[in-house]
N, C-alpha and C. Protein backbone atom coordinates (compact mmCIF):
# COMPACT_ATOMS: atom_id res chain seq x y z
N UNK A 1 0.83 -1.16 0.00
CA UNK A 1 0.00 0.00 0.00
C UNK A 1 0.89 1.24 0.00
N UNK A 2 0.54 2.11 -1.19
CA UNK A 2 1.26 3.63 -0.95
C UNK A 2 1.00 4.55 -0.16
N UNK A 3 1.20 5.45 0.59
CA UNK A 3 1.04 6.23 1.40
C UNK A 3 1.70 7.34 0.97
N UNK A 4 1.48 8.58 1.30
CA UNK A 4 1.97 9.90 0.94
C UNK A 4 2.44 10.79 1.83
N UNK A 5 3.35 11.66 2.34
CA UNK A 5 3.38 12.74 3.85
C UNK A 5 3.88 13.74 3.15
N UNK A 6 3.85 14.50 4.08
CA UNK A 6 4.47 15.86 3.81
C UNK A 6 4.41 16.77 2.80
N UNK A 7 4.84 17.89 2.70
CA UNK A 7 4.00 18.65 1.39
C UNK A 7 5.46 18.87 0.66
N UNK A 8 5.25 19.18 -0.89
CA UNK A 8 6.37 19.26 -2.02
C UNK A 8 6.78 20.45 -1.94
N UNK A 9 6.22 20.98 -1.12
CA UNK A 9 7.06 22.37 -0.97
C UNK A 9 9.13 22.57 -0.27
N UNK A 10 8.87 21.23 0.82
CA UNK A 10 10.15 21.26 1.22
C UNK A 10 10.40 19.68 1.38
N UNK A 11 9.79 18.90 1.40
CA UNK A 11 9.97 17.24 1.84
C UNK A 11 8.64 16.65 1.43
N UNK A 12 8.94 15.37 1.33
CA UNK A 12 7.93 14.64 0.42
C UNK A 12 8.50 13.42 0.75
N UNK A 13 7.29 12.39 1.88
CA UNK A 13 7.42 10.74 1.52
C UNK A 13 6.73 10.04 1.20
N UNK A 14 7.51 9.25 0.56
CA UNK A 14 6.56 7.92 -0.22
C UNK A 14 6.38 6.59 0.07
N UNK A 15 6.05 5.91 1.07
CA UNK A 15 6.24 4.92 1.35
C UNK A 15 5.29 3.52 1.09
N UNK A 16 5.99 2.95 0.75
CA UNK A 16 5.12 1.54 0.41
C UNK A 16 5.37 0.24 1.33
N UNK A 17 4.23 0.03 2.08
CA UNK A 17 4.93 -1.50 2.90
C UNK A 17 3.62 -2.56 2.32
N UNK A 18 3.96 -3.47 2.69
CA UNK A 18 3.30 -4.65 2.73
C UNK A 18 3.20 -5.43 3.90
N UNK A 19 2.29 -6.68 3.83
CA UNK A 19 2.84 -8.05 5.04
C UNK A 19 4.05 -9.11 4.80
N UNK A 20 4.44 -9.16 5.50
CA UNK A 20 5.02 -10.25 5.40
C UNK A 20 5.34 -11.85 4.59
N UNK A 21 5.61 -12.05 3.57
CA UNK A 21 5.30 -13.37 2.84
C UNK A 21 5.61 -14.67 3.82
N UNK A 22 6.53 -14.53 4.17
CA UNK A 22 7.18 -16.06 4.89
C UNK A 22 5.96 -16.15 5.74
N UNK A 23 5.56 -14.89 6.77
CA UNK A 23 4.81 -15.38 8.02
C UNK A 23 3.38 -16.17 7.03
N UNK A 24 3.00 -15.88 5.92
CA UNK A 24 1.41 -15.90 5.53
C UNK A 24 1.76 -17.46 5.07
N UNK A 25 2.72 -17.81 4.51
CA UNK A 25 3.51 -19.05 4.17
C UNK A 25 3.17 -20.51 5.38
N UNK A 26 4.17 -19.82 6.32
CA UNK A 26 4.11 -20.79 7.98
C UNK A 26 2.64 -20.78 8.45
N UNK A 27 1.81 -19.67 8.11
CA UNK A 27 0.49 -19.98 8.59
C UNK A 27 -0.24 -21.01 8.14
N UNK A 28 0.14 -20.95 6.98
CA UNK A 28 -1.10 -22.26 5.96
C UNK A 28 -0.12 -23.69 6.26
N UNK A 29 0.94 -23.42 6.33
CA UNK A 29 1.66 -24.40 6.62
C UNK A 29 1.17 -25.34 8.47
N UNK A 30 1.34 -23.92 8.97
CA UNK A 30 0.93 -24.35 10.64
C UNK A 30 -0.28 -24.93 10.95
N UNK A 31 -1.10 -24.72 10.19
CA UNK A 31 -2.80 -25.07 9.68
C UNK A 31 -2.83 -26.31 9.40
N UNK A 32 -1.99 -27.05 8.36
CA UNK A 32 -1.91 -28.13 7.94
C UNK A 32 -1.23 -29.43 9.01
N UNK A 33 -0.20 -28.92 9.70
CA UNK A 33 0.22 -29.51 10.12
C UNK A 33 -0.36 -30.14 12.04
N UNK A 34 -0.74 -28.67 11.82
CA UNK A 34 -1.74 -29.11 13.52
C UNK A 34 -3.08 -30.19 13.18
N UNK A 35 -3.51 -30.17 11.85
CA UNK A 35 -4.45 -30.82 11.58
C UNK A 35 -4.05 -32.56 11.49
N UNK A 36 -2.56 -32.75 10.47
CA UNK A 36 -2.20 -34.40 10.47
C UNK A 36 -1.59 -34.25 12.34
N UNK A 37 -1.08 -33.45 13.17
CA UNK A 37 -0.82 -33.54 14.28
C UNK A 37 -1.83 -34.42 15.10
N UNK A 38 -3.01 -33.84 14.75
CA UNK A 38 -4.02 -34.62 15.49
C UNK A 38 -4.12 -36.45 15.25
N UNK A 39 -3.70 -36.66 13.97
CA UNK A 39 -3.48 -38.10 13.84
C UNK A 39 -2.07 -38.55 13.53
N UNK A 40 -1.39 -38.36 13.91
CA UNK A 40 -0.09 -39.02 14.35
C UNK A 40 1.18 -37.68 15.08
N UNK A 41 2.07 -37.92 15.87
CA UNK A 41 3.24 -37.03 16.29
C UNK A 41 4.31 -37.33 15.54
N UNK A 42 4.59 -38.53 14.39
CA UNK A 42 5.36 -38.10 13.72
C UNK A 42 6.11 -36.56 12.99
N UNK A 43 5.29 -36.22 13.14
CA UNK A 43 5.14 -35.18 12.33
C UNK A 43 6.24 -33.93 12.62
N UNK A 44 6.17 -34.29 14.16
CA UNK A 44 6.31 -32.80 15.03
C UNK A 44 7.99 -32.47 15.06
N UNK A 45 8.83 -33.51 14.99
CA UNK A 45 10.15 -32.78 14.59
C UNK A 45 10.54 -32.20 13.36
N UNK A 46 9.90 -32.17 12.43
CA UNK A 46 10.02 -31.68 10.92
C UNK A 46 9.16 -30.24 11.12
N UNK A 47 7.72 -30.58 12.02
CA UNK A 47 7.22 -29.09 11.98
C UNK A 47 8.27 -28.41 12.67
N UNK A 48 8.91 -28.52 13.68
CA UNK A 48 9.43 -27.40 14.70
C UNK A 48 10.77 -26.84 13.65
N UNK A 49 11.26 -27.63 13.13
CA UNK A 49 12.32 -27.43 12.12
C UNK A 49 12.01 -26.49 11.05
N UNK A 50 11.13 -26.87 10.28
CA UNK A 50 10.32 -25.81 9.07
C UNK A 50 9.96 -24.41 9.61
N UNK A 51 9.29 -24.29 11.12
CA UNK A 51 9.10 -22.92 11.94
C UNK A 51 10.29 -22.34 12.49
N UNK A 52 11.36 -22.91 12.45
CA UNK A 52 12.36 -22.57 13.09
C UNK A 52 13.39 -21.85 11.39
N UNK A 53 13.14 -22.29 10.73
CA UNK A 53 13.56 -21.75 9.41
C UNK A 53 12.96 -20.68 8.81
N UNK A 54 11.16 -20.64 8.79
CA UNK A 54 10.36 -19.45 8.64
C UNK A 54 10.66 -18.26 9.17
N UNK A 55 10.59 -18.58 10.84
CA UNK A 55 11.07 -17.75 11.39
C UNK A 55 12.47 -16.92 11.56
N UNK A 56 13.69 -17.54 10.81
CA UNK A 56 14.73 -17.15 10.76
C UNK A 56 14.51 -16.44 9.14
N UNK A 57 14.10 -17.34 8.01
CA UNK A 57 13.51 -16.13 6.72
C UNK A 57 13.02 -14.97 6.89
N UNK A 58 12.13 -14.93 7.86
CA UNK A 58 11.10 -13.88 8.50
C UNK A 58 11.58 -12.84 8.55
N UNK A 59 12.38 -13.11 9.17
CA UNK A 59 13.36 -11.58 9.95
C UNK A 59 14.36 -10.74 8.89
N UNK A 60 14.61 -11.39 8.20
CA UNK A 60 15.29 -10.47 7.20
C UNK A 60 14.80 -10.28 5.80
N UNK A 61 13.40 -10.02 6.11
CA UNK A 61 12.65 -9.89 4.39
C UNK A 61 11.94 -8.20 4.98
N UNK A 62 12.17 -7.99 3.89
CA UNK A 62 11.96 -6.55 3.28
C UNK A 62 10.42 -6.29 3.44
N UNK A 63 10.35 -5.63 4.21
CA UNK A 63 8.47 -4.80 4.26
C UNK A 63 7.81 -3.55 4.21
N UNK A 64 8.90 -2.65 3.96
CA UNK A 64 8.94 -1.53 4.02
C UNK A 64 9.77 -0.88 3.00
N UNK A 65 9.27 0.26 2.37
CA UNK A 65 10.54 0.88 1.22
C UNK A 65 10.03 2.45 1.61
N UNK A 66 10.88 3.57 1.88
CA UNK A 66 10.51 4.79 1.86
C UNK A 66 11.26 5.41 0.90
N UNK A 67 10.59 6.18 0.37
CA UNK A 67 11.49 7.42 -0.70
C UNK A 67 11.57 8.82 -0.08
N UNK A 68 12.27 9.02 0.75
CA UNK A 68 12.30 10.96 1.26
C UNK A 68 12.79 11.65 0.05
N UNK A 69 11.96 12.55 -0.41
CA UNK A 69 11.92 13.22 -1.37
C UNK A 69 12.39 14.81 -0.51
N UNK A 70 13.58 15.74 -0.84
CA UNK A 70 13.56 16.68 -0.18
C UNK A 70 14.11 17.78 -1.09
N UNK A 71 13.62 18.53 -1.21
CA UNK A 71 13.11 19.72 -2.23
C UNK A 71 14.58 20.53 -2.35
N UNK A 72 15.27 20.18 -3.51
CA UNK A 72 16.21 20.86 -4.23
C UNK A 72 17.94 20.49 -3.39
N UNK A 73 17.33 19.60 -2.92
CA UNK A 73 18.45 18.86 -2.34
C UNK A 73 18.88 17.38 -2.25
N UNK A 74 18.17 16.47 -2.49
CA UNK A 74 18.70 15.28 -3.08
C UNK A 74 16.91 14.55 -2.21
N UNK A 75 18.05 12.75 -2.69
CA UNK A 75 16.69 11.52 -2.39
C UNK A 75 17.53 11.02 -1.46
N UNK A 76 16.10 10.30 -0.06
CA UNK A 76 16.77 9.59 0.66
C UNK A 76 15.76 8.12 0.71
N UNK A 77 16.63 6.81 0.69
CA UNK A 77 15.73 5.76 0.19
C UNK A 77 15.97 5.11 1.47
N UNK A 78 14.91 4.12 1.97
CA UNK A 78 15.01 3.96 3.13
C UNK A 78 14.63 2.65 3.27
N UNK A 79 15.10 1.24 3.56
CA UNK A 79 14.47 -0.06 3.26
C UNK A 79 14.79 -0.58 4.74
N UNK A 80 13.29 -0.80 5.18
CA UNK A 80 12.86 -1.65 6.70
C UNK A 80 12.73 -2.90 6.24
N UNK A 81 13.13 -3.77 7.44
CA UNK A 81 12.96 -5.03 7.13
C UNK A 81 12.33 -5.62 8.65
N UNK A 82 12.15 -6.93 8.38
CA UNK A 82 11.06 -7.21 9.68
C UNK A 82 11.53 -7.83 10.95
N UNK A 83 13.21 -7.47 10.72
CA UNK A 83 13.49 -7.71 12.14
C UNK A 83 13.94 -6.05 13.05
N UNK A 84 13.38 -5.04 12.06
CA UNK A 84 13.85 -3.77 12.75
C UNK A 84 14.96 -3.33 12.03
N UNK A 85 15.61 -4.17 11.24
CA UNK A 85 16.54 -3.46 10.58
C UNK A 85 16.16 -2.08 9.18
N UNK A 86 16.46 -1.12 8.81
CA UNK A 86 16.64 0.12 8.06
C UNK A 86 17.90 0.04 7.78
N UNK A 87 17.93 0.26 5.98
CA UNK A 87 19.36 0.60 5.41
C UNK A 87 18.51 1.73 4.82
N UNK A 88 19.77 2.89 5.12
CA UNK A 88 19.66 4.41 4.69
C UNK A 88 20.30 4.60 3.03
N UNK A 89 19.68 5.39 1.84
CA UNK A 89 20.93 5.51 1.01
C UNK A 89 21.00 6.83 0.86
N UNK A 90 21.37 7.89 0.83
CA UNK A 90 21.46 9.60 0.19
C UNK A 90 22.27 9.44 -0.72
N UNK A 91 20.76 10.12 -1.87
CA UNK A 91 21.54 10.93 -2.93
C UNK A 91 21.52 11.80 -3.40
N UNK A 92 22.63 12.91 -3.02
CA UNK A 92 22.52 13.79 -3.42
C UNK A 92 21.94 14.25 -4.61
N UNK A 93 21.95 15.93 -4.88
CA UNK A 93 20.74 16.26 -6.09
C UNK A 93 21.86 16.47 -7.74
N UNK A 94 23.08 16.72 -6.60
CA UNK A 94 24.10 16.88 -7.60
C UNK A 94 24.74 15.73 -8.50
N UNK A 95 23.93 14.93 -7.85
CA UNK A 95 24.83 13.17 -8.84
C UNK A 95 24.02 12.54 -9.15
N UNK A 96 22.22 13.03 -9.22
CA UNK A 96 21.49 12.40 -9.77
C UNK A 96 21.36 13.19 -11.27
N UNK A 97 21.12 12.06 -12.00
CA UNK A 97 21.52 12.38 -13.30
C UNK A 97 19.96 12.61 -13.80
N UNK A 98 18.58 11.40 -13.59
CA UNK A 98 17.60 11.66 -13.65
C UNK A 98 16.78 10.48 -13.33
N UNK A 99 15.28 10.14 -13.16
CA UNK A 99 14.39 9.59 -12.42
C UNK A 99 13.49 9.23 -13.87
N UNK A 100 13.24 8.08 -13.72
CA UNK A 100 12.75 7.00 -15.20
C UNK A 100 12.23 6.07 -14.76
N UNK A 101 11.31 5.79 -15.60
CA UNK A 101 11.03 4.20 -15.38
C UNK A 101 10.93 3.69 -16.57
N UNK A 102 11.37 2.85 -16.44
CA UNK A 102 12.02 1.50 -17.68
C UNK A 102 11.19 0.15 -17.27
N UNK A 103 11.09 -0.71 -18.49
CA UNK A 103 10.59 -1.93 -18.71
C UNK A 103 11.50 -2.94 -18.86
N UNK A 104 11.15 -4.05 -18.33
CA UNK A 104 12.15 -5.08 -18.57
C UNK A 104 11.24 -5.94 -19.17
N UNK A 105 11.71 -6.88 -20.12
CA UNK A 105 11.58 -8.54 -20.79
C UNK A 105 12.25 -9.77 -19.98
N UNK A 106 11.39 -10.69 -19.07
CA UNK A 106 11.89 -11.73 -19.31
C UNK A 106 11.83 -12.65 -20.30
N UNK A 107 11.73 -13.94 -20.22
CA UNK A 107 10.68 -14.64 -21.56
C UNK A 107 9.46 -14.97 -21.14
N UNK A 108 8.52 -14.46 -20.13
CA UNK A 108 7.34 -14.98 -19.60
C UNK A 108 6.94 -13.75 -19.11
N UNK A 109 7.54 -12.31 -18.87
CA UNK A 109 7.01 -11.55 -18.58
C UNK A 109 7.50 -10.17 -18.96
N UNK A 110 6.70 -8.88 -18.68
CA UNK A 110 7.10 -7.45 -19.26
C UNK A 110 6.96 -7.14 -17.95
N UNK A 111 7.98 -6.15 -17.15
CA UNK A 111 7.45 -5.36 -15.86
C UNK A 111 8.01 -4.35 -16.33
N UNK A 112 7.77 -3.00 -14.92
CA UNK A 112 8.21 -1.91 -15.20
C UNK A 112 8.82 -1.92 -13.25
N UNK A 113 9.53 -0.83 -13.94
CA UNK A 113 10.56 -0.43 -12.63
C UNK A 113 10.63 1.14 -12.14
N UNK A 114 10.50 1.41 -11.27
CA UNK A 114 11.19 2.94 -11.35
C UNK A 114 13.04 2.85 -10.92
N UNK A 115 13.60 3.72 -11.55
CA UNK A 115 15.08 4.06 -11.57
C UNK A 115 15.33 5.16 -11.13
N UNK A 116 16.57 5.41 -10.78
CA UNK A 116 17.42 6.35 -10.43
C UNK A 116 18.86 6.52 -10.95
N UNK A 117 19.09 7.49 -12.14
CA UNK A 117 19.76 7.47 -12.43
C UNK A 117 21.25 8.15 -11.81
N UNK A 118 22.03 7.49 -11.26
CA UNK A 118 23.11 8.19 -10.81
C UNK A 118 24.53 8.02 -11.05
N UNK A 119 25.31 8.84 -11.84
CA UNK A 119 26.49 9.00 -12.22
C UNK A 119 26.74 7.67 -13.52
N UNK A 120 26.95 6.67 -13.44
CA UNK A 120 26.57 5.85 -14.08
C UNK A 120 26.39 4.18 -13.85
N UNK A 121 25.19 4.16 -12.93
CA UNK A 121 24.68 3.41 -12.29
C UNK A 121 23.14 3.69 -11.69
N UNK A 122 22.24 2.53 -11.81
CA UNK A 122 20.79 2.88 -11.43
C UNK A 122 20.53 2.55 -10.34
N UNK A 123 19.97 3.03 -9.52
CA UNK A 123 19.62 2.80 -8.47
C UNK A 123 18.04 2.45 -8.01
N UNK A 124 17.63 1.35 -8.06
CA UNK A 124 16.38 0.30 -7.94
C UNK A 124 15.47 0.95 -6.71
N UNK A 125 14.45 1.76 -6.19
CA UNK A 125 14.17 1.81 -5.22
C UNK A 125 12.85 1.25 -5.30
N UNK A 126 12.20 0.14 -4.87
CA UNK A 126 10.66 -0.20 -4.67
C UNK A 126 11.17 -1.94 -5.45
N UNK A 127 12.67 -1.85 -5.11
CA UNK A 127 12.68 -3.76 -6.25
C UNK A 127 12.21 -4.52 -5.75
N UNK A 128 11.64 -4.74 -4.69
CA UNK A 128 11.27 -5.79 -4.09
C UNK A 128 9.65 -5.76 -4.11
N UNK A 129 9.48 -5.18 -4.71
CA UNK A 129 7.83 -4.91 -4.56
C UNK A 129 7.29 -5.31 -6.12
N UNK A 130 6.47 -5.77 -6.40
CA UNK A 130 5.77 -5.81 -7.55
C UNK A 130 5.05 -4.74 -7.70
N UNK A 131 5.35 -3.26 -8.03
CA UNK A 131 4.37 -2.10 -8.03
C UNK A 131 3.69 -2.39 -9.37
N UNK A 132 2.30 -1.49 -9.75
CA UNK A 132 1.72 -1.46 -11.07
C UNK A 132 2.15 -0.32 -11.56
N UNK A 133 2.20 0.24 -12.98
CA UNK A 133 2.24 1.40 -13.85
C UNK A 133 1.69 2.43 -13.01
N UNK A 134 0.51 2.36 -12.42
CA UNK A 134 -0.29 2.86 -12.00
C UNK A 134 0.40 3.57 -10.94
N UNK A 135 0.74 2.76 -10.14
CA UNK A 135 1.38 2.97 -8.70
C UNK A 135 2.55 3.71 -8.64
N UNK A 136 3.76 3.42 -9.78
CA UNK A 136 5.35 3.89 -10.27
C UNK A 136 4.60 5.39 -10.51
N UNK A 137 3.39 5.35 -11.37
CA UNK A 137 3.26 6.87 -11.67
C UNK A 137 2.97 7.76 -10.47
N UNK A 138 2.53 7.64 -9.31
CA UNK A 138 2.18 8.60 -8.64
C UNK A 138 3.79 8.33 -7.52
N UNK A 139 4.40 7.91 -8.23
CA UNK A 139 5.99 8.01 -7.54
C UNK A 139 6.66 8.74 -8.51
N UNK A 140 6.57 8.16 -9.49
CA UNK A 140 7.24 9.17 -10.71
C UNK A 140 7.39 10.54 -10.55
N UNK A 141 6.37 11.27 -10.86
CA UNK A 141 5.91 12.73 -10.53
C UNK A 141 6.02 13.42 -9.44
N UNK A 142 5.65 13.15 -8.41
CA UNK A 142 6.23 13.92 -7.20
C UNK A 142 8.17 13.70 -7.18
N UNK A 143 8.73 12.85 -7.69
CA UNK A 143 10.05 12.92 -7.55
C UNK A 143 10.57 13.71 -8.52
N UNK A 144 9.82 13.96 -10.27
CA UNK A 144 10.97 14.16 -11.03
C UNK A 144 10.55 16.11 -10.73
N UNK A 145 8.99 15.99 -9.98
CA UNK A 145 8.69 18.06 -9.60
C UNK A 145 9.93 18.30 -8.39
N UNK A 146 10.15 17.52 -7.39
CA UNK A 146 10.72 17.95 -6.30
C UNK A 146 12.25 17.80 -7.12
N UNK A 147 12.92 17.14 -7.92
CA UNK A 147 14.26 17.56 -8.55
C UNK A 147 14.33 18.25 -9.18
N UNK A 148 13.72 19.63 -9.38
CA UNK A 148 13.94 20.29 -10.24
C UNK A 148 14.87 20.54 -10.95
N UNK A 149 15.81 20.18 -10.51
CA UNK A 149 17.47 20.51 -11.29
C UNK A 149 17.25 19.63 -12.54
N UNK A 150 16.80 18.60 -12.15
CA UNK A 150 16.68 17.25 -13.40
C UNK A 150 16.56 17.87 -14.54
């Protein structure tokens, strides 16, 4: 889900989180297994093992992406993850080159991405997310008004 703060006058965020995949995973999983639990305990050292792995996936998957947008002075990208961890990136306004979104081809599929172009290297912010056209656009625009330098 996107969310919006602050006004484009001096700062601007964009943030997109989601739930969790692994936990929604171990649930249907935990479901299944309390159910053959009831007819046999074989079962139960393989479950505690599989939850003990979920739960270690768990913690380091990505649920959060922020874009601080800050008015004539650069981007700050911000990726939470679900054990509390945040990696910060700043980029300045002076080494961004410009803000795009591009399409990729696999052989089974077309997506789109938003980019960041900087010095000569892109910088991916929202990769972990499956956004729509739809969604990249109301990211698009508030970033490429607040760079004006672009």
């Amino acid at each position: 889900m996107l969310n919006f703060f602050g006004d484009k006058n001096h700062s601007y965020t964009i943030e997109y989180k989601r739930k969790p995949e692994f936990y929604k995973k171990g649930l249907k999983f935990n479901l299944l297994v309390i159910f053959a639990f009831k007819y046999g305990s074989d079962i139960l050292i393989p479950f505690i093992i599989f939850n003990l792995i979920i739960f270690y996936l768990s913690r380091n998957e990505q649920i959060s992406e922020r874009l601080v947008l800050i008015k004539n002075f650069g981007i700050q990208i911000e990726k939470i993850y679900n054990n509390g961890h945040i990696d910060k990136l700043f980029l300045d306004q002076t080494i961004i080159r410009d803000v795009i979104i591009q399409e990729y081809l696999t052989t089974y599929n077309v997506s789109t991405y938003l980019a960041i172009i900087v010095r000569n290297q892109l910088i991916l912010p929202f990769d972990k997310f499956n956004l729509d056209i739809d969604q990249l656009l109301q990211i698009y625009h508030p970033a490429r008004e607040m760079m004006s330098k672009i």
